[in-house]
N, C-alpha and C. Protein backbone atom coordinates (compact mmCIF):
# COMPACT_ATOMS: atom_id res chain seq x y z
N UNK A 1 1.91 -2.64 -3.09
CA UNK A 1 3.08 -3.43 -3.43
C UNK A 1 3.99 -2.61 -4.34
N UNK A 2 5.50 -2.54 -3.97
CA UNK A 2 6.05 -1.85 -4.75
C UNK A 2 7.04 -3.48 -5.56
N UNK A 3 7.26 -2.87 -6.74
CA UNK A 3 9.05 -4.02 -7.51
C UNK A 3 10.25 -3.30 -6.87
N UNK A 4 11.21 -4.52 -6.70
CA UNK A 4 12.56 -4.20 -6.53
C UNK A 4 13.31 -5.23 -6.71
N UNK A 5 14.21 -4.94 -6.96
CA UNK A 5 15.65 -6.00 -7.13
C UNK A 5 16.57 -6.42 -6.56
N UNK A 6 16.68 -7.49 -6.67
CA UNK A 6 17.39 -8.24 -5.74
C UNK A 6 19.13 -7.62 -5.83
N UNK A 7 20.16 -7.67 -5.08
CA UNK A 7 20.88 -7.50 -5.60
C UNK A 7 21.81 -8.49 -6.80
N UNK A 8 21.22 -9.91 -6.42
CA UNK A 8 21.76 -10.87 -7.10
C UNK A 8 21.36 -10.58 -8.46
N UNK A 9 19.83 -9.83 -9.09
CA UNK A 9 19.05 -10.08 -9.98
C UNK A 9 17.68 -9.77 -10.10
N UNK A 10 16.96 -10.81 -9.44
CA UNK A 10 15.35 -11.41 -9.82
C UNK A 10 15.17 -10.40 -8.93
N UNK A 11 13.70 -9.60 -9.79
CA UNK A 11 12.63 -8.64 -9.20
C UNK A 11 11.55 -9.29 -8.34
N UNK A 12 11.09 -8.74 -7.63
CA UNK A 12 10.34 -9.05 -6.20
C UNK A 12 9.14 -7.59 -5.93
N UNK A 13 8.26 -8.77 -5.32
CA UNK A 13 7.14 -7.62 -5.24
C UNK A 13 7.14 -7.51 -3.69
N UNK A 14 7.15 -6.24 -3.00
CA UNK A 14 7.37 -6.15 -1.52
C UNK A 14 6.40 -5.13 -0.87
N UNK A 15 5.71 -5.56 -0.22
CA UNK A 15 4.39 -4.93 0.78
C UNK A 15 4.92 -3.74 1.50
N UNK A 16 4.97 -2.64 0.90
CA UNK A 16 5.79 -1.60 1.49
C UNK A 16 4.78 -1.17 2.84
N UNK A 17 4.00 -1.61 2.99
CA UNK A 17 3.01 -1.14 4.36
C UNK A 17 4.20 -2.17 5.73
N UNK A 18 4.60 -2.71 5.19
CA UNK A 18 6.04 -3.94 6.08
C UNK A 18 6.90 -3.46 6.23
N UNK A 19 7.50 -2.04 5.51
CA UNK A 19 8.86 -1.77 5.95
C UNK A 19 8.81 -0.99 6.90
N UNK A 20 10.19 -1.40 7.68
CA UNK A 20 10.09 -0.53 9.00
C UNK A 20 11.17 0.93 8.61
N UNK A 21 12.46 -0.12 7.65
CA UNK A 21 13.62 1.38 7.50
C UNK A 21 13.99 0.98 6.06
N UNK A 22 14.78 1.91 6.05
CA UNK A 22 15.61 1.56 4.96
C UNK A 22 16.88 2.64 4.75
N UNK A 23 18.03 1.52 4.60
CA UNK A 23 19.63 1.85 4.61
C UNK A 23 20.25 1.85 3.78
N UNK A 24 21.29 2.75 3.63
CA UNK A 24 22.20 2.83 2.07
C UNK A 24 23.62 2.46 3.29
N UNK A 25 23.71 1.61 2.36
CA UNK A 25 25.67 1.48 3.66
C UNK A 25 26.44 0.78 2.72
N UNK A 26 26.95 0.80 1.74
CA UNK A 26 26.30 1.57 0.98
C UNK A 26 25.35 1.11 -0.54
N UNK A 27 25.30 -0.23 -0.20
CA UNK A 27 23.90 -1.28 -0.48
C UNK A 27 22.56 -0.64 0.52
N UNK A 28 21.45 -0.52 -0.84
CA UNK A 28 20.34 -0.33 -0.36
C UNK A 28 19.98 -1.76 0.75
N UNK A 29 19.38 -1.55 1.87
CA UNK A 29 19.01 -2.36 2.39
C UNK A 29 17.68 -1.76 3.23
N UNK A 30 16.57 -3.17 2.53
CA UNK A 30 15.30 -2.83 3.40
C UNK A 30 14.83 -3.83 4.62
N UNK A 31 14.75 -2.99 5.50
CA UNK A 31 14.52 -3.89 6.67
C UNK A 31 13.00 -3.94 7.07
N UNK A 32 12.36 -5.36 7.09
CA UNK A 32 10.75 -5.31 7.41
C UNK A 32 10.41 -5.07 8.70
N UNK A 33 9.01 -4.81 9.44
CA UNK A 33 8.97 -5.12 10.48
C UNK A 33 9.42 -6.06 11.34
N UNK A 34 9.21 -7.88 10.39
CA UNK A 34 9.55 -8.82 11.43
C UNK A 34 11.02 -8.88 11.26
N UNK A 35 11.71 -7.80 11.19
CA UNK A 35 13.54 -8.18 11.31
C UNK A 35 13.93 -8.86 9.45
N UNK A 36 13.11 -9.10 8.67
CA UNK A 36 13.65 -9.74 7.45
C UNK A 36 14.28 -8.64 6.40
N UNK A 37 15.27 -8.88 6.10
CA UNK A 37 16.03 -7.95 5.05
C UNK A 37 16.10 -8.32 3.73
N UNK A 38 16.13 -7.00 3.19
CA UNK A 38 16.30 -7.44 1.70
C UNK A 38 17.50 -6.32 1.08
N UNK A 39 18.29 -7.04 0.59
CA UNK A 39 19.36 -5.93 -0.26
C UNK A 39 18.91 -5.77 -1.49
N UNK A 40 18.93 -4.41 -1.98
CA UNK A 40 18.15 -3.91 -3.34
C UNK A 40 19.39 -3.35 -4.34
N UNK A 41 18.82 -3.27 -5.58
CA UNK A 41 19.75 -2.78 -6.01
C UNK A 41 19.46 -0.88 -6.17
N UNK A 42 18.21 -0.51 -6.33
CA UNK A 42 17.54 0.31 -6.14
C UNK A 42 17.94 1.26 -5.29
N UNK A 43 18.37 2.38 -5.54
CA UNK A 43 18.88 3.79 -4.05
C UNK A 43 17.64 4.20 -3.32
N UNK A 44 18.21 4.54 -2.24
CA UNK A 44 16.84 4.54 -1.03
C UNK A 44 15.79 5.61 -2.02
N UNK A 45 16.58 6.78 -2.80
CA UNK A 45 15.34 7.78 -3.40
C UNK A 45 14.46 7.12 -4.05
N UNK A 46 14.62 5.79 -4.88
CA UNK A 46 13.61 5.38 -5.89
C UNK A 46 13.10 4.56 -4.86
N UNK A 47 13.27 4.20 -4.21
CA UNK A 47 12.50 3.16 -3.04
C UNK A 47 11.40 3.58 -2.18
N UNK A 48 11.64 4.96 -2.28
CA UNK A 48 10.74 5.89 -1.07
C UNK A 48 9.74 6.28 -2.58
N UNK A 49 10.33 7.02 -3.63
CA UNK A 49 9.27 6.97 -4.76
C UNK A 49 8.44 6.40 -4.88
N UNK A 50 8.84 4.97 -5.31
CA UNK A 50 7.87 3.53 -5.23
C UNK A 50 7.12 3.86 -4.36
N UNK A 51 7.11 4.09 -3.05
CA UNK A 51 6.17 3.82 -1.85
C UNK A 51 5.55 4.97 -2.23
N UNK A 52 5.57 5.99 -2.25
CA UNK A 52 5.21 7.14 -2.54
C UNK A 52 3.77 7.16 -3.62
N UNK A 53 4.29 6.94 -4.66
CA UNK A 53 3.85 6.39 -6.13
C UNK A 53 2.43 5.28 -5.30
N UNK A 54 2.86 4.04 -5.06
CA UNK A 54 1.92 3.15 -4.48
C UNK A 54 0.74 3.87 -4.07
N UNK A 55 1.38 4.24 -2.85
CA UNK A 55 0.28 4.79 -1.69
C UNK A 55 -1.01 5.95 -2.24
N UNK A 56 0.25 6.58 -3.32
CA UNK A 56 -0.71 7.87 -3.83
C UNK A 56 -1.89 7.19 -5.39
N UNK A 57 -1.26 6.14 -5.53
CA UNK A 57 -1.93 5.12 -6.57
C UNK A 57 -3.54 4.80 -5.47
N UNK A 58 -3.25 4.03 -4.25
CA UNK A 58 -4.21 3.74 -3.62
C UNK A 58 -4.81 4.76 -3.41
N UNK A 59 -4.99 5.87 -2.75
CA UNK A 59 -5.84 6.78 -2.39
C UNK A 59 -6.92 7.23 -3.65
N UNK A 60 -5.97 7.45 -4.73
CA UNK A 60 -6.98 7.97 -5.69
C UNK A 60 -7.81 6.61 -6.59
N UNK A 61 -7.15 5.56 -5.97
CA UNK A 61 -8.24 4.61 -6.55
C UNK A 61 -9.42 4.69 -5.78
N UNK A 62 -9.43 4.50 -4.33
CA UNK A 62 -10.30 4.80 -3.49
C UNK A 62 -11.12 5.74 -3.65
N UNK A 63 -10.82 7.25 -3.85
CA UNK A 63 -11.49 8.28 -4.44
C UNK A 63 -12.52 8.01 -5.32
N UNK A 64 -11.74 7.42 -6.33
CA UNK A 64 -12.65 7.04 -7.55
C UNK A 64 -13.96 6.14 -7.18
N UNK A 65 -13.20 4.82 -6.63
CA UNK A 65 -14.36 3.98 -6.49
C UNK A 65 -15.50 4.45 -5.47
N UNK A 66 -15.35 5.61 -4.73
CA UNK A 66 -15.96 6.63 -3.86
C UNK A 66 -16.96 7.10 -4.75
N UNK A 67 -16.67 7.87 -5.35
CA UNK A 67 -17.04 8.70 -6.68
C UNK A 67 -18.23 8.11 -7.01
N UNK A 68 -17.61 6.65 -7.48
CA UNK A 68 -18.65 5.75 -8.49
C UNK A 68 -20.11 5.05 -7.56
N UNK A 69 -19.96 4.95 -6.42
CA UNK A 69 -20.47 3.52 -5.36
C UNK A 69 -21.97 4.63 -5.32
N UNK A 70 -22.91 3.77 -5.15
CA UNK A 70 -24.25 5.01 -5.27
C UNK A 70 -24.52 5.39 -3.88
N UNK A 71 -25.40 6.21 -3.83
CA UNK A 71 -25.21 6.98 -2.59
C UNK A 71 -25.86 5.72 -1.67
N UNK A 72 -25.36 6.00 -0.14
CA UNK A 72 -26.08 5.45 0.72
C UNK A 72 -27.26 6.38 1.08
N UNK A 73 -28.25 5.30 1.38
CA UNK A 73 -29.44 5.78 2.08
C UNK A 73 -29.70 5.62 3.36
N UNK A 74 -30.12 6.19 4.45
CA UNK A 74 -30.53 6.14 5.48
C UNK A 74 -31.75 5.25 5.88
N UNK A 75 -31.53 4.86 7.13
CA UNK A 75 -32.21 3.85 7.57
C UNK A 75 -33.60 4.76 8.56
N UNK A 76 -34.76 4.61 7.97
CA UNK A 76 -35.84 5.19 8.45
C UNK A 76 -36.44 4.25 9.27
N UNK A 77 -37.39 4.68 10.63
CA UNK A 77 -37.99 3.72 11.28
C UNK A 77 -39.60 3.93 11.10
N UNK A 78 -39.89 2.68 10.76
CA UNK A 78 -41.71 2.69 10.25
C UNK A 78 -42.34 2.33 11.42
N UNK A 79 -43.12 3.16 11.91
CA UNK A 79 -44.01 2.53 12.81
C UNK A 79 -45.58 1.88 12.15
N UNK A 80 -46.25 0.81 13.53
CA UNK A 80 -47.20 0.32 12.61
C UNK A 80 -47.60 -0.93 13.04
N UNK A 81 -48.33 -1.11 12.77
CA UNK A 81 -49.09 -2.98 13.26
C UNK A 81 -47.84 -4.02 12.46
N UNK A 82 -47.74 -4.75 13.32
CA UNK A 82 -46.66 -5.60 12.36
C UNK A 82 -47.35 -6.51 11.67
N UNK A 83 -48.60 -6.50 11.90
CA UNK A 83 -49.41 -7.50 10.92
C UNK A 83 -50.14 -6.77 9.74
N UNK A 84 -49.63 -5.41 9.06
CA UNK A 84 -50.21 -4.86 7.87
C UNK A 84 -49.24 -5.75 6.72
């Protein structure tokens, strides 16, 4: 999720994995996949940052929690009376 601003004002949190484009004409304008727009006040450079920033936020959280998670173990097969 990146913030951005409305042009009226009020900040908004927006699922940048949703955008399809984004236009300076010469209002920032972000267009989602399903056709919904949003005018920003934000220039397309800090907008692509944000996403940028986000995405590179997620990966190295992932990393980390990688890092931390204990190892997996492998699944061994026991042979044997099933009644021991």
């Amino acid at each position: 999720m990146i913030t951005l601003t409305r042009l009226n004002g009020p900040q908004f949190a927006l699922n940048c994995d949703l955008i399809e484009r984004i236009d300076a004409t010469p209002d920032t304008i972000v267009t989602l996949v399903d056709g919904k727009r949003y005018v920003v006040t934000e220039p397309v450079e800090v907008v692509i940052d944000r996403i940028r920033l986000a995405r590179s936020g997620l990966i190295a959280l992932a990393q980390r929690i990688g890092a931390e998670a204990p190892s997996a173990r492998s699944l061994q097969l026991i042979s044997g009376d099933p009644e021991d």
